[in-house]
Structures are given as C-alpha cells and as structure tokens.
PDB file of N, CA and C in Angstrom:
ATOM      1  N   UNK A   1      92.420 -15.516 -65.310  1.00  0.00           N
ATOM      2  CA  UNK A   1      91.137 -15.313 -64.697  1.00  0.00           C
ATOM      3  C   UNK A   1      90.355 -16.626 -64.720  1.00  0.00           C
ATOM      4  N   UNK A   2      89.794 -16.380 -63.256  1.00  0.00           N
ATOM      5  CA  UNK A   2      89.340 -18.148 -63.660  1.00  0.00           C
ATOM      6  C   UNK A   2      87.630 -17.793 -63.960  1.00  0.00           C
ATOM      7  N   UNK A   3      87.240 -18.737 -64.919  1.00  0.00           N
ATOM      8  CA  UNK A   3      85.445 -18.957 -65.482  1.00  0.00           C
ATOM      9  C   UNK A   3      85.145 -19.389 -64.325  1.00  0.00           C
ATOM     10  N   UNK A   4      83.715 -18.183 -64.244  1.00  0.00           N
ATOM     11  CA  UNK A   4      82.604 -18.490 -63.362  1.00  0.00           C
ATOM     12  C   UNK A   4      81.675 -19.631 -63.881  1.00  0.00           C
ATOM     13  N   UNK A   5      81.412 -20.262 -62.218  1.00  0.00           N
ATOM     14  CA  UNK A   5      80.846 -21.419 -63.005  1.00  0.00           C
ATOM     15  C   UNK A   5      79.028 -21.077 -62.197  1.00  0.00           C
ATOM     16  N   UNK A   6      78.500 -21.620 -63.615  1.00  0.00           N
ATOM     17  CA  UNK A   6      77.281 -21.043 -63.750  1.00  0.00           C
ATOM     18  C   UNK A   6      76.147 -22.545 -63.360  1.00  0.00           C
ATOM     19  N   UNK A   7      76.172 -22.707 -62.292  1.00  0.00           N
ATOM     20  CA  UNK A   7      75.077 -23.858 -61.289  1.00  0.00           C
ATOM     21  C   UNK A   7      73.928 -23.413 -60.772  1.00  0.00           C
ATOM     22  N   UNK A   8      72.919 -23.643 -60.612  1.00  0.00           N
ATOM     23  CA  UNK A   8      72.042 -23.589 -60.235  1.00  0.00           C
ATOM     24  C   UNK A   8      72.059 -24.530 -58.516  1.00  0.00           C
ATOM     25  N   UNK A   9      71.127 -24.033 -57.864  1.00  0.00           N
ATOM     26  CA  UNK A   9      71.398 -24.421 -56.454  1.00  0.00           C
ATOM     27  C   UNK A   9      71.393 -25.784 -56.285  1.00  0.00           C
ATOM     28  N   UNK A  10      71.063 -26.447 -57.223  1.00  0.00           N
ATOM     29  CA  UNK A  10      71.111 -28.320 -57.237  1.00  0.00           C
ATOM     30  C   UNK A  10      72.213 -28.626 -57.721  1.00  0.00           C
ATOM     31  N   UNK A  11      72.938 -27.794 -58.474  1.00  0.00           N
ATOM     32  CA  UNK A  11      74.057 -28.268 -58.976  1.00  0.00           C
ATOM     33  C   UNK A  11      74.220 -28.297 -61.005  1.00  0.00           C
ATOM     34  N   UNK A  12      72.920 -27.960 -60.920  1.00  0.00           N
ATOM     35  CA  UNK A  12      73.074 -28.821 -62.286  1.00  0.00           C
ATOM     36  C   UNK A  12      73.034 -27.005 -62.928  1.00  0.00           C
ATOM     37  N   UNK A  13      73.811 -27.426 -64.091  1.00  0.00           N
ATOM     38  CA  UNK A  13      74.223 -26.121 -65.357  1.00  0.00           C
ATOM     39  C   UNK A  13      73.267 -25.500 -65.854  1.00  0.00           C
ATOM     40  N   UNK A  14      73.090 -23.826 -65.671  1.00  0.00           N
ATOM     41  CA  UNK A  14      71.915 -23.712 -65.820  1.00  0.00           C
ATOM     42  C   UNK A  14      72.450 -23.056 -68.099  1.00  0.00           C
ATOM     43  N   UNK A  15      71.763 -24.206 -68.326  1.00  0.00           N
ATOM     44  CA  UNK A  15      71.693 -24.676 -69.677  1.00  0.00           C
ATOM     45  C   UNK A  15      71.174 -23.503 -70.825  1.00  0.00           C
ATOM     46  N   UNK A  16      70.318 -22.845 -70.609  1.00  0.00           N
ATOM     47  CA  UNK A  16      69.614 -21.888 -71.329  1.00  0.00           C
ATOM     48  C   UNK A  16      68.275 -22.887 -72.282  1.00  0.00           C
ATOM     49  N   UNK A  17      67.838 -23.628 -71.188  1.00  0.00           N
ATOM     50  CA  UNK A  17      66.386 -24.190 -71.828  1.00  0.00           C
ATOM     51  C   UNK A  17      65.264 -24.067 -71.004  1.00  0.00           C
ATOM     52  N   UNK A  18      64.160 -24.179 -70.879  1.00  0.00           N
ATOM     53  CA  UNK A  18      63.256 -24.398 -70.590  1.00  0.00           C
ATOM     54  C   UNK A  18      62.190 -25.302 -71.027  1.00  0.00           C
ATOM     55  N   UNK A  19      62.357 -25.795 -69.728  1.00  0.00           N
ATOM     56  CA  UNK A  19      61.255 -27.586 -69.459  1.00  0.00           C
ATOM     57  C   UNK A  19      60.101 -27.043 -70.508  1.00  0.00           C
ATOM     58  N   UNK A  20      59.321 -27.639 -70.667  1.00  0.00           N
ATOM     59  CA  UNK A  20      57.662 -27.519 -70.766  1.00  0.00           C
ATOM     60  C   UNK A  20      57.127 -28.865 -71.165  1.00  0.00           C
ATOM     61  N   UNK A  21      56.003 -29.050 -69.813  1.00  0.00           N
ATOM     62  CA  UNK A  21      55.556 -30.331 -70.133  1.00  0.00           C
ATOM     63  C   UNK A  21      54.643 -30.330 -71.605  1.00  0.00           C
ATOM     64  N   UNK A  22      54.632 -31.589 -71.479  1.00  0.00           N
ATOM     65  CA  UNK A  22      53.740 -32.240 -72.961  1.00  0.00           C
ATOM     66  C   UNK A  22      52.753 -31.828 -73.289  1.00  0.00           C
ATOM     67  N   UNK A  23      51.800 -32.259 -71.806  1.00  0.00           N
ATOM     68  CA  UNK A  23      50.519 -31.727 -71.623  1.00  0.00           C
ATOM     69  C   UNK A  23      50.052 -30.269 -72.413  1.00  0.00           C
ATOM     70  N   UNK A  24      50.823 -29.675 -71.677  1.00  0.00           N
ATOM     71  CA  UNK A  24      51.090 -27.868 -72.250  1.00  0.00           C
ATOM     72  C   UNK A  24      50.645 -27.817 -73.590  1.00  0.00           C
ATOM     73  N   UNK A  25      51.788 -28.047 -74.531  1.00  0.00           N
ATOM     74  CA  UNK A  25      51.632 -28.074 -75.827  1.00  0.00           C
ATOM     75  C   UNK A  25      51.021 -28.709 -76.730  1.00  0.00           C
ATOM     76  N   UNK A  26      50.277 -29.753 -75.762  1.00  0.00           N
ATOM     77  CA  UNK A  26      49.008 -30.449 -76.622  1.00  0.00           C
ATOM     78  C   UNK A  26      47.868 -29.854 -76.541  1.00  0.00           C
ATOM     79  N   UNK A  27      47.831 -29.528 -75.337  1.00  0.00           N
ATOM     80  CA  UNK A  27      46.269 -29.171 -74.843  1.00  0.00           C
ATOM     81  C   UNK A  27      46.177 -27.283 -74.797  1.00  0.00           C
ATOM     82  N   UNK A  28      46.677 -27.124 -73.860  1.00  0.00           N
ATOM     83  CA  UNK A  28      46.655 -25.478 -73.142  1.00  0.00           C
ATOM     84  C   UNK A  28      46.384 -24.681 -74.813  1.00  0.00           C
ATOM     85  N   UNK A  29      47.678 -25.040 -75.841  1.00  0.00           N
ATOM     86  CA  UNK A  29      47.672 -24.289 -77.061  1.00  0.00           C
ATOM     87  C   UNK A  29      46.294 -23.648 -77.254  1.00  0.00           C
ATOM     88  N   UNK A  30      45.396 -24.981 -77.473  1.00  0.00           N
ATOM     89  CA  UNK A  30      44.637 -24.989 -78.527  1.00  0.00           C
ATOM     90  C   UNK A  30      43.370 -24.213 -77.537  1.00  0.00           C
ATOM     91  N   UNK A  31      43.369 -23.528 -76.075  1.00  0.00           N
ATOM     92  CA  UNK A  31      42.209 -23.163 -75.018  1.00  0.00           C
ATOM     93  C   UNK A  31      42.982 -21.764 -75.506  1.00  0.00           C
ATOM     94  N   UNK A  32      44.325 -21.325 -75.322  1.00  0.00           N
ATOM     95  CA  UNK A  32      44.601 -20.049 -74.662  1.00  0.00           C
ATOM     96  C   UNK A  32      45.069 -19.328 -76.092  1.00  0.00           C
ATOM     97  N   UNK A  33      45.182 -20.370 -77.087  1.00  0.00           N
ATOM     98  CA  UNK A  33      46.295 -19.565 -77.932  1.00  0.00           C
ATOM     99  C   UNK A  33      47.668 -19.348 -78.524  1.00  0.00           C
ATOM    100  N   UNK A  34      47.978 -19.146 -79.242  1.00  0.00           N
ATOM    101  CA  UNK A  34      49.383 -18.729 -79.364  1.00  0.00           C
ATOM    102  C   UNK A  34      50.087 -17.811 -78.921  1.00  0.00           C
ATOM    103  N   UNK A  35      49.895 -16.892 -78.864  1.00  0.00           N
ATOM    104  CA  UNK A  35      50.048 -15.725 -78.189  1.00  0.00           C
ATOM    105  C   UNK A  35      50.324 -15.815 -76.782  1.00  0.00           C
ATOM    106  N   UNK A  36      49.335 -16.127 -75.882  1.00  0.00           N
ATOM    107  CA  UNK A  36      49.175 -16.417 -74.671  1.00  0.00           C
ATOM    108  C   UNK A  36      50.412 -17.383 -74.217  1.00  0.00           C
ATOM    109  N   UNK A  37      50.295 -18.605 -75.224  1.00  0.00           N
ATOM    110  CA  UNK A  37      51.665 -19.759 -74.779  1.00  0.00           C
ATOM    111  C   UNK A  37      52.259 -18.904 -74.952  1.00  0.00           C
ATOM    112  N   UNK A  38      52.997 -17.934 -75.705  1.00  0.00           N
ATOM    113  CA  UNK A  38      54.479 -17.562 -76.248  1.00  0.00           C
ATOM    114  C   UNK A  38      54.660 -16.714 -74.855  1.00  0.00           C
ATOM    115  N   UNK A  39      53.663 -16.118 -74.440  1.00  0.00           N
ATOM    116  CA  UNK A  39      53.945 -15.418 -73.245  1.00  0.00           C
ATOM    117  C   UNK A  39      53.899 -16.114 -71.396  1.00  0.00           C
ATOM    118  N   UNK A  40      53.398 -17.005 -71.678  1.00  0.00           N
ATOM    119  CA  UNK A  40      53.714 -18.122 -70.691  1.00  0.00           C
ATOM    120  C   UNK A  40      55.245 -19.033 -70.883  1.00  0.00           C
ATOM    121  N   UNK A  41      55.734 -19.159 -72.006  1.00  0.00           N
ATOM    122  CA  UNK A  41      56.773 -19.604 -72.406  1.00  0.00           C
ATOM    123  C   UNK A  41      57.896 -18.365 -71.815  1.00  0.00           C
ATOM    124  N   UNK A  42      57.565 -16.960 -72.024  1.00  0.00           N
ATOM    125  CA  UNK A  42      58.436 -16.518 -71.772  1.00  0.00           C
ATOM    126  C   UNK A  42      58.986 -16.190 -70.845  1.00  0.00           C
ATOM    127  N   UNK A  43      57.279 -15.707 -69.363  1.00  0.00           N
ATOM    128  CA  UNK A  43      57.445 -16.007 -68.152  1.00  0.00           C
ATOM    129  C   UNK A  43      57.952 -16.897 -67.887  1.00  0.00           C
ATOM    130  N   UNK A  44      58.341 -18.498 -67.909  1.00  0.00           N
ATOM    131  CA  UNK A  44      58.768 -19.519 -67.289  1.00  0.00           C
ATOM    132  C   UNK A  44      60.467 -19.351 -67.802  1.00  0.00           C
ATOM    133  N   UNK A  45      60.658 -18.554 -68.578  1.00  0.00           N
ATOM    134  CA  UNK A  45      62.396 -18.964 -68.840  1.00  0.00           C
ATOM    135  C   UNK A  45      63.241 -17.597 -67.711  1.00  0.00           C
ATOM    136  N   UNK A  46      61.772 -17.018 -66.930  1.00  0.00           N
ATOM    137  CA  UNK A  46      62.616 -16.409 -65.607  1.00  0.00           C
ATOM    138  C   UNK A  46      62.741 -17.334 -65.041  1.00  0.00           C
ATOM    139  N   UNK A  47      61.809 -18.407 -64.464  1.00  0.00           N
ATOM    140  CA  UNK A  47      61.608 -19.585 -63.471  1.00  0.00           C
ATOM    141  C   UNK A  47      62.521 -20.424 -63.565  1.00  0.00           C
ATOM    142  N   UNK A  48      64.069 -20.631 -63.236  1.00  0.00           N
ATOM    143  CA  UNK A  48      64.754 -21.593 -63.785  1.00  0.00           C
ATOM    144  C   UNK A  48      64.686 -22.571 -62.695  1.00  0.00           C
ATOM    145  N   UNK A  49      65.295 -23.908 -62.170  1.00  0.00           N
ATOM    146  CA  UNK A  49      65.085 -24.319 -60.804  1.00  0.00           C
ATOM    147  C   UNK A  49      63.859 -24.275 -60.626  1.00  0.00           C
ATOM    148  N   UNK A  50      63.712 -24.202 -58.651  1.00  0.00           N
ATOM    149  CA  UNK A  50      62.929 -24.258 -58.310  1.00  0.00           C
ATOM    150  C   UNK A  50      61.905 -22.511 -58.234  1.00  0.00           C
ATOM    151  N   UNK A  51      62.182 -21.524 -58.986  1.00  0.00           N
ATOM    152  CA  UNK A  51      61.823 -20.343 -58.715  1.00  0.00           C
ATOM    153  C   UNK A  51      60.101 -20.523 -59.862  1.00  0.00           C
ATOM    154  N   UNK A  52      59.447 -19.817 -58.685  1.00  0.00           N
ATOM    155  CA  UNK A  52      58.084 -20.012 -59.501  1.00  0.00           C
ATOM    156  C   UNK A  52      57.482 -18.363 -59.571  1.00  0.00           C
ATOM    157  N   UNK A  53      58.463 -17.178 -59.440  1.00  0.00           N
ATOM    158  CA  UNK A  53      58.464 -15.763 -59.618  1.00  0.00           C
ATOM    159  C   UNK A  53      59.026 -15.362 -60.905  1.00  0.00           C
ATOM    160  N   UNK A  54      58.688 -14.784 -61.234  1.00  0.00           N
ATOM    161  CA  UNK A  54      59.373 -12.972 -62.569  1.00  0.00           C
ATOM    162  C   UNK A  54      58.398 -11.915 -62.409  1.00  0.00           C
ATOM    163  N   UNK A  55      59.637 -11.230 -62.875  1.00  0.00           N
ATOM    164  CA  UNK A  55      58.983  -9.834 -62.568  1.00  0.00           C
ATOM    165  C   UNK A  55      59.696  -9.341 -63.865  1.00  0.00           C
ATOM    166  N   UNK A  56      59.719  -9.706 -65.040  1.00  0.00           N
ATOM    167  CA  UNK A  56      59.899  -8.799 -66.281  1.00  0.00           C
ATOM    168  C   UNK A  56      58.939  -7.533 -66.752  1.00  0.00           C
ATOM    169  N   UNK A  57      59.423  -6.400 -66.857  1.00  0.00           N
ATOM    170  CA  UNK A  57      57.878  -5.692 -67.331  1.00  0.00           C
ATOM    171  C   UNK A  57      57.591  -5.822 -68.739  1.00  0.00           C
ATOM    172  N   UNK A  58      56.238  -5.588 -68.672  1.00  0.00           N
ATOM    173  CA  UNK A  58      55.822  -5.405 -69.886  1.00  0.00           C
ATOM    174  C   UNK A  58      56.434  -4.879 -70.990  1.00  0.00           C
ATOM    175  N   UNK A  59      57.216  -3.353 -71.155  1.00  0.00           N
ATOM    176  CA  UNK A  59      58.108  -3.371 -72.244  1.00  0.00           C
ATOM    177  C   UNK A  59      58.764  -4.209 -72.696  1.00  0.00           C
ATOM    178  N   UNK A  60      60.051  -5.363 -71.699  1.00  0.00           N
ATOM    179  CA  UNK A  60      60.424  -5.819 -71.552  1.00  0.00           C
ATOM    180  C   UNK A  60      59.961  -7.540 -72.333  1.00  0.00           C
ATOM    181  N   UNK A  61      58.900  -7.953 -72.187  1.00  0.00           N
ATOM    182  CA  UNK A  61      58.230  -8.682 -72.862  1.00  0.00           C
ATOM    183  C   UNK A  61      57.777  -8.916 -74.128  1.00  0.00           C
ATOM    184  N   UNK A  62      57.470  -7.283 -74.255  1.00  0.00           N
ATOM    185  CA  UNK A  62      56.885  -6.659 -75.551  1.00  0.00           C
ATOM    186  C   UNK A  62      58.124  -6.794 -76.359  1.00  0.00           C
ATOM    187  N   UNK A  63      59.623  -6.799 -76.477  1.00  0.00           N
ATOM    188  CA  UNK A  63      60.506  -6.283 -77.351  1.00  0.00           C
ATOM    189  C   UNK A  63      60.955  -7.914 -77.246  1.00  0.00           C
ATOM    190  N   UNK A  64      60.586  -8.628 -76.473  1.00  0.00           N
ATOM    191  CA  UNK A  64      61.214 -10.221 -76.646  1.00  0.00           C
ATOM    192  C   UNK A  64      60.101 -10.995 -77.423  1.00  0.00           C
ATOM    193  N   UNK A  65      58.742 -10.489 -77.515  1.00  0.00           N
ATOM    194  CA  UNK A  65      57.749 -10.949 -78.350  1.00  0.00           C
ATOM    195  C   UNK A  65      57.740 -10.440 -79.711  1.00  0.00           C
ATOM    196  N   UNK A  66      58.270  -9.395 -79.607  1.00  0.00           N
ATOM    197  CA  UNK A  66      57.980  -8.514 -80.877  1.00  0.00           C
ATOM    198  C   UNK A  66      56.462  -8.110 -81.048  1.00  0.00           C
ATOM    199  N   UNK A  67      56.026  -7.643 -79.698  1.00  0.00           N
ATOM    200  CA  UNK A  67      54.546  -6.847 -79.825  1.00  0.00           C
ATOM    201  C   UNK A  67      54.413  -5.805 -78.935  1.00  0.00           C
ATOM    202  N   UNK A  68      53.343  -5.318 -78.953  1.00  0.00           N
ATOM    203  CA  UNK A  68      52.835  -4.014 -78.438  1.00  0.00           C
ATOM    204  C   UNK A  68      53.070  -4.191 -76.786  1.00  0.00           C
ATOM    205  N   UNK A  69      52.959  -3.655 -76.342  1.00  0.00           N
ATOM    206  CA  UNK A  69      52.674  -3.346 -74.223  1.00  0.00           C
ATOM    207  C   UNK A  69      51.398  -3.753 -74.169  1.00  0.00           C
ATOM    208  N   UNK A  70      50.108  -3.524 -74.982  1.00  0.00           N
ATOM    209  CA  UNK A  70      49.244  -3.343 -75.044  1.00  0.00           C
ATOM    210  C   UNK A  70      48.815  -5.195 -75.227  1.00  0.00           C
ATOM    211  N   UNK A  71      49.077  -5.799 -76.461  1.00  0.00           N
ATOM    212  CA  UNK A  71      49.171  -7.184 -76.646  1.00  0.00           C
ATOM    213  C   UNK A  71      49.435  -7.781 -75.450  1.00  0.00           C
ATOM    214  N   UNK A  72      50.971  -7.728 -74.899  1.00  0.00           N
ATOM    215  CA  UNK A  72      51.436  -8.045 -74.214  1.00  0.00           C
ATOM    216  C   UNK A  72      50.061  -8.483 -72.847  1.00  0.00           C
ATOM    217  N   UNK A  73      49.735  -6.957 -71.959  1.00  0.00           N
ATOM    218  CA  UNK A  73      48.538  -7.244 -71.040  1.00  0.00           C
ATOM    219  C   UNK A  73      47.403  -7.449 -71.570  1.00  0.00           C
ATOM    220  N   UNK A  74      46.790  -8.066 -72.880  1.00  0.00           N
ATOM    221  CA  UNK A  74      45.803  -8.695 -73.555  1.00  0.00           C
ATOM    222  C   UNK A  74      46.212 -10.307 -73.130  1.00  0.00           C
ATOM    223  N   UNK A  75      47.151 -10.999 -73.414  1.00  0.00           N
ATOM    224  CA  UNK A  75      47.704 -12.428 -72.804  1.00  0.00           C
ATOM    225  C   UNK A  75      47.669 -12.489 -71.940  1.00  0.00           C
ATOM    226  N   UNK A  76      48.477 -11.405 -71.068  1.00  0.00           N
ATOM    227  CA  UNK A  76      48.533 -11.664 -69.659  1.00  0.00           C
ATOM    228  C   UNK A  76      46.809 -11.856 -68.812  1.00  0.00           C
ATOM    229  N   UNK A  77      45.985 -10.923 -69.310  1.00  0.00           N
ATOM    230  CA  UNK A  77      44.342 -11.026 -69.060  1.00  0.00           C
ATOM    231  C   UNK A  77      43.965 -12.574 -69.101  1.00  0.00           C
ATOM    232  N   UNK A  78      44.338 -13.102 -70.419  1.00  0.00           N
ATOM    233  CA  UNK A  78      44.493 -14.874 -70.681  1.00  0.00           C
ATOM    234  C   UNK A  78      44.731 -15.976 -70.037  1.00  0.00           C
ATOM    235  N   UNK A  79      46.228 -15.608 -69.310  1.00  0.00           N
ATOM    236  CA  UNK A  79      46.990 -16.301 -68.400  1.00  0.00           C
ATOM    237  C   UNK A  79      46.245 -16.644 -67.025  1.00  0.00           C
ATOM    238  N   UNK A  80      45.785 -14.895 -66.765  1.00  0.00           N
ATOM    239  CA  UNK A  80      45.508 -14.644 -65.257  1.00  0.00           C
ATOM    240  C   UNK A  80      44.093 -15.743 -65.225  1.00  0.00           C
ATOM    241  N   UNK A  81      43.035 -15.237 -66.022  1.00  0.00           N
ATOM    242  CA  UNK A  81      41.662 -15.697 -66.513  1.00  0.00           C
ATOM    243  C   UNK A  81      42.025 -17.665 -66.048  1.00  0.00           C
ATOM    244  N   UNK A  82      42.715 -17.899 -67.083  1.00  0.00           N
ATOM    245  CA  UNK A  82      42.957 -19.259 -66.432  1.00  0.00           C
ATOM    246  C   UNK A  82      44.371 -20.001 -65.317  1.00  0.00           C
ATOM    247  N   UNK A  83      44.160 -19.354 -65.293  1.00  0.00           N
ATOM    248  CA  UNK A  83      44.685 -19.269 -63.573  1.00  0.00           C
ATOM    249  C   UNK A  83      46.434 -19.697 -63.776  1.00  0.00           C
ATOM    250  N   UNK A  84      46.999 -19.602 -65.182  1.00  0.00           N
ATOM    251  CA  UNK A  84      48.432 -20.327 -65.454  1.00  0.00           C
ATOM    252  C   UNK A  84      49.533 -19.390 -64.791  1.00  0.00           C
ATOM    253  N   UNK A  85      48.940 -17.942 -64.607  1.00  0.00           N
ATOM    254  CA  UNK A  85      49.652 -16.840 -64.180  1.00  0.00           C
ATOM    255  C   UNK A  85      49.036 -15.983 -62.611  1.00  0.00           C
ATOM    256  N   UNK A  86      49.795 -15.517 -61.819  1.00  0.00           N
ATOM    257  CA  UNK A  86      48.939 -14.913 -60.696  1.00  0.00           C
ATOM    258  C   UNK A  86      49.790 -13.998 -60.877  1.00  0.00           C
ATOM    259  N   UNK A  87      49.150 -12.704 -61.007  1.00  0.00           N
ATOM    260  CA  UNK A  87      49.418 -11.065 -61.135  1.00  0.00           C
ATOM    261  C   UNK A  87      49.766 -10.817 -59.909  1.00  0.00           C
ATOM    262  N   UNK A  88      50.948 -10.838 -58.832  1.00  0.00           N
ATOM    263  CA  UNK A  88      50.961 -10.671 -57.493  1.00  0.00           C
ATOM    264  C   UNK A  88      50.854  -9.171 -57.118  1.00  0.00           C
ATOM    265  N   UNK A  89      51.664  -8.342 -57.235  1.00  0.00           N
ATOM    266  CA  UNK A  89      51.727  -6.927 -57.004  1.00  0.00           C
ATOM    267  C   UNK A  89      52.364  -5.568 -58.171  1.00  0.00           C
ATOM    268  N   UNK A  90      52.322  -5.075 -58.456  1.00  0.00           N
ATOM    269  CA  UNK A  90      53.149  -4.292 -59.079  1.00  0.00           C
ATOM    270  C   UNK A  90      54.343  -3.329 -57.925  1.00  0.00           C
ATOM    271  N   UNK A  91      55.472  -3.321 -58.956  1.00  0.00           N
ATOM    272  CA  UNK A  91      56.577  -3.178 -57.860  1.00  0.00           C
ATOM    273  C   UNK A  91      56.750  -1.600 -58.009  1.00  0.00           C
ATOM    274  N   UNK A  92      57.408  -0.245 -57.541  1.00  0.00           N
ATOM    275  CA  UNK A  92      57.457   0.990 -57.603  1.00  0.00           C
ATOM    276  C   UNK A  92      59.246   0.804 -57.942  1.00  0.00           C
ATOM    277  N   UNK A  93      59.629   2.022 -58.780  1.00  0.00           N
ATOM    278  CA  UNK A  93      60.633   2.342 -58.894  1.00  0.00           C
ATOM    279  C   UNK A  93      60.912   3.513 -57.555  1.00  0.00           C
ATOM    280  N   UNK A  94      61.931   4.203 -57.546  1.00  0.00           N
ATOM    281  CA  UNK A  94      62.262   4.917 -56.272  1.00  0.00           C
ATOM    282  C   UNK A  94      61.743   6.593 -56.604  1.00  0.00           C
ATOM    283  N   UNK A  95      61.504   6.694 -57.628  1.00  0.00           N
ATOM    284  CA  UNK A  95      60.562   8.017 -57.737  1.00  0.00           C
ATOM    285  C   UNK A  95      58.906   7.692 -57.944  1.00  0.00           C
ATOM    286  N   UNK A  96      58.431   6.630 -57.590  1.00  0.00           N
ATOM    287  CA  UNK A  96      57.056   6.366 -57.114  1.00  0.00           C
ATOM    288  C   UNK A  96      56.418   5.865 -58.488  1.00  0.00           C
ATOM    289  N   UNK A  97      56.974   5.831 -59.685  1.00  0.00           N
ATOM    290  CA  UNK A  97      56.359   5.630 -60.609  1.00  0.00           C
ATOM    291  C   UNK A  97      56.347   4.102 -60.798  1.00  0.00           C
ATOM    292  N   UNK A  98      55.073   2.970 -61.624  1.00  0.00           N
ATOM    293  CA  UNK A  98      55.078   1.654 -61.227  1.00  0.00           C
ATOM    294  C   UNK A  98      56.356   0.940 -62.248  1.00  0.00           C
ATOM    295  N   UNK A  99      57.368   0.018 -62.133  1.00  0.00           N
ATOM    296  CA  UNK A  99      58.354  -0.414 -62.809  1.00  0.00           C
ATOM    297  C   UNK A  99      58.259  -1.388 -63.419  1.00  0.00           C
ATOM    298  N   UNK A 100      57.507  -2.097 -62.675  1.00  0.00           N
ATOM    299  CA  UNK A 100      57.253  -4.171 -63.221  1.00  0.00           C
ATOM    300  C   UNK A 100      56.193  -4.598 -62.666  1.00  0.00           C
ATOM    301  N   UNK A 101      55.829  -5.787 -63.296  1.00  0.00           N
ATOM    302  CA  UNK A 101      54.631  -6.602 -62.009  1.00  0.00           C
ATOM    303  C   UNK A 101      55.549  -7.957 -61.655  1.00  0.00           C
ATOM    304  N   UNK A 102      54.892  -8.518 -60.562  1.00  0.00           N
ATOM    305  CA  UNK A 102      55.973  -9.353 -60.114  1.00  0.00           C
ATOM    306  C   UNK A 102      54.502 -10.141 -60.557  1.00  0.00           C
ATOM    307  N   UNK A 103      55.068 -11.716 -61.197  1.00  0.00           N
ATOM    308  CA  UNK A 103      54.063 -12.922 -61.482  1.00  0.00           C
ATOM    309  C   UNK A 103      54.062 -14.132 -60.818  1.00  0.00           C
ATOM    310  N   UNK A 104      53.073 -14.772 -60.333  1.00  0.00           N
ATOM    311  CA  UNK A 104      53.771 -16.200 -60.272  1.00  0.00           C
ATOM    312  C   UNK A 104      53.704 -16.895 -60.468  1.00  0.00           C
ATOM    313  N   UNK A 105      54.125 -17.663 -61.220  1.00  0.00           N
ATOM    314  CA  UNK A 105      54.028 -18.697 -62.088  1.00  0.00           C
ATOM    315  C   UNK A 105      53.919 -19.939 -62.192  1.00  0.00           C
ATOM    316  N   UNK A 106      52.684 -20.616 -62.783  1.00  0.00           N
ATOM    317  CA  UNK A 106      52.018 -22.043 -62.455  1.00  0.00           C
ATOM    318  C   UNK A 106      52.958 -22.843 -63.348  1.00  0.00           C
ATOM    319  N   UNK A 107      53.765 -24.296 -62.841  1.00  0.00           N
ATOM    320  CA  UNK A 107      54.968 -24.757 -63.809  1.00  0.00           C
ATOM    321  C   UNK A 107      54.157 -25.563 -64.315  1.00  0.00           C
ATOM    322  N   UNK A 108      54.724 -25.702 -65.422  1.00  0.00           N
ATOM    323  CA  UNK A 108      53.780 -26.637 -66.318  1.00  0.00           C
ATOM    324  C   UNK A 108      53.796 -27.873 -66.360  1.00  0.00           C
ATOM    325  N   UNK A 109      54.317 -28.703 -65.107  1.00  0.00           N
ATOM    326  CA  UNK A 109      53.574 -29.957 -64.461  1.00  0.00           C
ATOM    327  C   UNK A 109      52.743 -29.896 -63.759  1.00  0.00           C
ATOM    328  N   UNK A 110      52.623 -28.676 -63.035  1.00  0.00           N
ATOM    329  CA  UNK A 110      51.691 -28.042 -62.059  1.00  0.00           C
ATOM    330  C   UNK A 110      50.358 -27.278 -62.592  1.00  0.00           C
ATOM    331  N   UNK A 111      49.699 -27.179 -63.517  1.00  0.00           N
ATOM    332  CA  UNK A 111      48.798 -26.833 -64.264  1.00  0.00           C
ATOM    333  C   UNK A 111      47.269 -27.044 -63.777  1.00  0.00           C
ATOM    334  N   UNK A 112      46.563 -25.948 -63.977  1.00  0.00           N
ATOM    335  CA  UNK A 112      44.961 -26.465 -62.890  1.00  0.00           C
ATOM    336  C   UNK A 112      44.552 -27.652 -64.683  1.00  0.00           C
ATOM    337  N   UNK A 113      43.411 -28.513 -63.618  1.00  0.00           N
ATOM    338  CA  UNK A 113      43.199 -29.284 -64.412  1.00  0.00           C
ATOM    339  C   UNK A 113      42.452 -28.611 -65.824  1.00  0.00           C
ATOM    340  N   UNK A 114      42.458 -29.575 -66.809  1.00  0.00           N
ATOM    341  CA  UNK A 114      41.731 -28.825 -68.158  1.00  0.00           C
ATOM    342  C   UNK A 114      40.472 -29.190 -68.004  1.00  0.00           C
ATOM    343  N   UNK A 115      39.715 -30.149 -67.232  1.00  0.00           N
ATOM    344  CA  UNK A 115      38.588 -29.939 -67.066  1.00  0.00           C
ATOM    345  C   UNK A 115      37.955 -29.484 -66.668  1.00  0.00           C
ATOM    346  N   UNK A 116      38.355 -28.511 -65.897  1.00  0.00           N
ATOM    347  CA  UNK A 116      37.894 -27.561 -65.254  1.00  0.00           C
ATOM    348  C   UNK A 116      37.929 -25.790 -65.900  1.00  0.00           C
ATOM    349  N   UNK A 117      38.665 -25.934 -67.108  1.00  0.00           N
ATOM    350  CA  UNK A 117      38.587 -24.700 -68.274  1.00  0.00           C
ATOM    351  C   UNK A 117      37.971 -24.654 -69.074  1.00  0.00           C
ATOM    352  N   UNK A 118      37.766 -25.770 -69.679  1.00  0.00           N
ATOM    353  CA  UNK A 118      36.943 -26.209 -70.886  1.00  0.00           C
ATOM    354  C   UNK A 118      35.717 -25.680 -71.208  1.00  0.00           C
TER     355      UNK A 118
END
C-alpha cells in the first residue's frame, strides 16, 4: 500500500504546527487574556495554508480546552469584541437543529492595529 502523501496546496508538508506571529504573544496576551489566546490559538490550527475559515463547535473546543461550552462563548465574546474573530453564520444539521458556527479568522500577521484597542 502506498503512504498518502500529506501536502498542502503549495506543496509544503502539512507539519502539525501553527505559525503565530510575535506580535501576538507579546502584545494581544496581555489586552485579551489567556483564555481568549488559547482559543484563538485553537481556531487558527483549523486555518492551515491559506484557509482563513473553521467551523469547530463549541463542544468541540470545550473538550480541546478542557472547559465549559459556556467559557468557551465567554472568549469567543473576546475575540469577536476585538475584531481577531468574525462569527460568520451558524451552520444547521439536517434535522434543523444548530451544529457549529463557521469563524473567520484574522491571521496573526493580519491583526487590526493595537492602537486602536487599547
């Protein structure tokens, strides 16, 4: 059997890391939190490439954070507030009930300025 080979559309191996600029972890921490980063950290390790979408749900978040659903959309309130996250739609499962929210996600070279949060 031959190994699938695991590329990303540029070519390059998709590694199991995620970028995060400098900026981020100097500055953003100390406005939004810990909490808030860990959940911006976690949104961006959907974003691999050029993808600036996830749609993980909240349970889903909650059991990779090790916190509540509830916590969970307390950060996300955080994110949205400073603009690192955009809440696009919530998606329906096929018996009408809501499944996920789809996000989209500001990369963290791409960040609104901090003078303008402060």
């Amino acid at each position: 059997m031959e190994r699938e080979n695991r590329e990303n559309k540029k070519g390059f191996p998709n590694t199991g890391f995620t970028i995060i600029h400098k900026d981020f972890i100097d500055n953003w921490t100390k406005i939004i939190g810990t909490g808030p980063t860990m959940l911006y950290f976690q949104l961006l390790s959907y974003c691999y490439g050029n993808k600036t979408h996830a749609w993980p749900s909240v349970g889903t978040l909650g059991k990779r954070m090790g916190v509540t659903k509830n916590t969970i959309r307390k950060y996300r309130e955080v994110l949205i507030k400073y603009g690192l996250i955009e809440k696009m739609c919530k998606r329906k499962s096929a018996n009408g009930d809501y499944q996920t929210n789809l996000y989209q996600i500001a990369k963290s070279d791409k960040l609104p300025e901090l003078n303008h949060v402060e």
